[in-house]
C-alpha atoms as a PDB file:
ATOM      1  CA  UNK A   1     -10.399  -4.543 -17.960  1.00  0.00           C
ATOM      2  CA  UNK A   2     -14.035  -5.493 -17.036  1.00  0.00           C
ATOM      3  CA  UNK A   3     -15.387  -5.804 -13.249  1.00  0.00           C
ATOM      4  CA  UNK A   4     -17.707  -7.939 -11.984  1.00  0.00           C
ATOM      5  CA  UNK A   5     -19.849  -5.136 -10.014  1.00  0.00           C
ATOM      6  CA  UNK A   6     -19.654  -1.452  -9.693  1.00  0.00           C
ATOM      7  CA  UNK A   7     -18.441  -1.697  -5.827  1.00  0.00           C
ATOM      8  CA  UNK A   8     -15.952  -4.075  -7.191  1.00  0.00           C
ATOM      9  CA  UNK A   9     -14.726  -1.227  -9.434  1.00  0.00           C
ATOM     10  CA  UNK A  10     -15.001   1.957  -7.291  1.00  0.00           C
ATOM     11  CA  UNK A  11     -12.947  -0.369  -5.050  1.00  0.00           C
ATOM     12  CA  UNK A  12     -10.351  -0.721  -7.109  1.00  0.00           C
ATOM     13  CA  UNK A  13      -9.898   2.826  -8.320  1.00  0.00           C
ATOM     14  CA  UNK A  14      -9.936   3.842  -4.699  1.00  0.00           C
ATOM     15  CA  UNK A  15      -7.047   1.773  -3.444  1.00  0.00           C
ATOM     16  CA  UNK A  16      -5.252   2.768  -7.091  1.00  0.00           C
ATOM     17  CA  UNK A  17      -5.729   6.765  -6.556  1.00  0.00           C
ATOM     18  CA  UNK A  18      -4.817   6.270  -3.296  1.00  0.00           C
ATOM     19  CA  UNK A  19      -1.371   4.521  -4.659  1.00  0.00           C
ATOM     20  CA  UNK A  20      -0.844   7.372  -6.748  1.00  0.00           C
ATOM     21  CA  UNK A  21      -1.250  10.046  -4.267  1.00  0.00           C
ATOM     22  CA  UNK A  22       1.259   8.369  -1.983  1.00  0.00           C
ATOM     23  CA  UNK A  23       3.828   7.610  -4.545  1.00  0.00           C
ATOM     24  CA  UNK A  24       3.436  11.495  -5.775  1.00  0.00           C
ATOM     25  CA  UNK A  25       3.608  12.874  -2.375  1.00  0.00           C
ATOM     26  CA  UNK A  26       7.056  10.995  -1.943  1.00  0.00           C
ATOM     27  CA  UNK A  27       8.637  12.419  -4.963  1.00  0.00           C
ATOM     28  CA  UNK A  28       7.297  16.025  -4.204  1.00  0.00           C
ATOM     29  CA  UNK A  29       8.901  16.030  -1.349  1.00  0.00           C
ATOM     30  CA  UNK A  30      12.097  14.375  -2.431  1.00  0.00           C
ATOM     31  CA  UNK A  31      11.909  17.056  -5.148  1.00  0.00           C
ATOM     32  CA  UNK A  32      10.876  19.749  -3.618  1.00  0.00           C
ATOM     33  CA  UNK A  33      11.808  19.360  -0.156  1.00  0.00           C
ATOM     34  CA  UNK A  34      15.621  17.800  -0.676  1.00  0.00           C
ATOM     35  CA  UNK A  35      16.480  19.551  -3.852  1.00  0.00           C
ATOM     36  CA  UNK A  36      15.011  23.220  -2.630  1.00  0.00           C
ATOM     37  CA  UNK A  37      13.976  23.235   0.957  1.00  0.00           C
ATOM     38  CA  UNK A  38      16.302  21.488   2.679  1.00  0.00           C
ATOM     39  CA  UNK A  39      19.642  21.851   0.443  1.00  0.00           C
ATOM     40  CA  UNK A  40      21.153  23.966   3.067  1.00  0.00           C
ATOM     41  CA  UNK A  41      21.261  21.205   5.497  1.00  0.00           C
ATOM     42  CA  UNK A  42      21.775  18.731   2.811  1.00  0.00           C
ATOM     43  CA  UNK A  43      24.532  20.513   1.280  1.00  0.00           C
ATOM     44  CA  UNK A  44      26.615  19.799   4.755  1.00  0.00           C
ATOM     45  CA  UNK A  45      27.473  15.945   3.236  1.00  0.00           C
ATOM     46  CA  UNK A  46      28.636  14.568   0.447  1.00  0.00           C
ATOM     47  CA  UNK A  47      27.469  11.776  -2.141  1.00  0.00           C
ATOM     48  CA  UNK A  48      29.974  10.516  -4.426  1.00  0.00           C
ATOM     49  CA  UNK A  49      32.062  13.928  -4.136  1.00  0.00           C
ATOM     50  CA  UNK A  50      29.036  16.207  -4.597  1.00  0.00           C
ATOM     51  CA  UNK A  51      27.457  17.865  -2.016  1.00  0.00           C
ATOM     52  CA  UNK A  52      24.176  16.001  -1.308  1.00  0.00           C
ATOM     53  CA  UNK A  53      21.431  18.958  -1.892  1.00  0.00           C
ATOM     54  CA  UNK A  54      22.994  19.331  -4.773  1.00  0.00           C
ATOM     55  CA  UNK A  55      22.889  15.949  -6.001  1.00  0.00           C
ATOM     56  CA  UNK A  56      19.481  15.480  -4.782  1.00  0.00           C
ATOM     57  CA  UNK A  57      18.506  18.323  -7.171  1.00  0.00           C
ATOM     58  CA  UNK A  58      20.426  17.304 -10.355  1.00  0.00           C
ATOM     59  CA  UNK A  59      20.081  13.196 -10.135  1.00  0.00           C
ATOM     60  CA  UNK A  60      18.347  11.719  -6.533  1.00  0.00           C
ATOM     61  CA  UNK A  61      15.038  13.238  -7.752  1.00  0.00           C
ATOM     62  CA  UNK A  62      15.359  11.807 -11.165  1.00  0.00           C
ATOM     63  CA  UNK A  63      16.565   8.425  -9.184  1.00  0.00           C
ATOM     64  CA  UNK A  64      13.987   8.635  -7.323  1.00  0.00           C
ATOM     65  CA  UNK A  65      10.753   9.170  -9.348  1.00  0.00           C
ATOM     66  CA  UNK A  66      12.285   6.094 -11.695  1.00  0.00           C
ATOM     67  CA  UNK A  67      12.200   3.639  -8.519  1.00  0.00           C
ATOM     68  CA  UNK A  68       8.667   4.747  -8.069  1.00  0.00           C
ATOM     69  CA  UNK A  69       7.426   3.748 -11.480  1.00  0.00           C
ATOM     70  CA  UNK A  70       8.798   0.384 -10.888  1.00  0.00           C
ATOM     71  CA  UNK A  71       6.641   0.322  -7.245  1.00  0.00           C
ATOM     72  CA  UNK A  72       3.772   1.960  -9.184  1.00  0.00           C
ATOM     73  CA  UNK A  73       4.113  -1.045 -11.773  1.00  0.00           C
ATOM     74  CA  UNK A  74       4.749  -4.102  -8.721  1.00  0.00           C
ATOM     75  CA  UNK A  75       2.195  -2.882  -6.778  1.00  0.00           C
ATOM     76  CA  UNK A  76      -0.641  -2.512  -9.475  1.00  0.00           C
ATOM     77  CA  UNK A  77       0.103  -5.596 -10.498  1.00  0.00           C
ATOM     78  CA  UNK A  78      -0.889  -7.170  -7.058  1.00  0.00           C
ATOM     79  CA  UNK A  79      -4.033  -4.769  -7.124  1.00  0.00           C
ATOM     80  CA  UNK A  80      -5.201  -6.131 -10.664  1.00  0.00           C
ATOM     81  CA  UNK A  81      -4.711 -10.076  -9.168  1.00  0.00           C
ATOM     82  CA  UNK A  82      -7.216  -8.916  -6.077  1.00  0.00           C
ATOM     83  CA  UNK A  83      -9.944  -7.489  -7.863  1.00  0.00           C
ATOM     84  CA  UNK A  84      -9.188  -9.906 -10.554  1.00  0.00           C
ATOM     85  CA  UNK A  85      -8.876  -7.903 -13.775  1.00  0.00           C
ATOM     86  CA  UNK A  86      -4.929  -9.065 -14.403  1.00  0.00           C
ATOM     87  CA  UNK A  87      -4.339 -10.056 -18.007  1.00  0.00           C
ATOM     88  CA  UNK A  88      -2.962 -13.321 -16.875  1.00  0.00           C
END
């Protein structure tokens, strides 16, 4: 990966920590606040017979961090075509 110009570069890194943080935050508090937090609450309904705190501790989580990697992957993709440093 080689940029044209420093700014062109800090740029880039900016927008992708920035992506990072986001996608992070939404999985710590799917983690954290579904599967600890809020099971109580959560544990009132049902998913597919289990109660849904539960499940959100054991699989949505797990389900949930996997759909970000595949966001992660989409949306870097458009980032590397805007500052130009896909491999296409």
């Amino acid at each position: 990966m080689s940029f044209e110009n420093k700014n062109k570069a800090d740029g880039y890194w900016k927008e992708n920590i920035r992506l990072v943080l986001i996608l992070l935050s939404i999985w710590a508090i799917v983690s954290f606040g579904c599967g600890i937090l809020l099971v109580d609450v959560l544990n009132e309904y049902t998913f597919m017979g289990f109660k849904l705190g539960f499940w959100f501790a054991q699989q949505g989580a797990i389900y949930v961090f996997v759909a970000l990697i595949f966001v992660y992957a989409a949306k870097t993709h458009k980032l590397d075509q805007k500052y130009g440093v896909d491999e296409e």
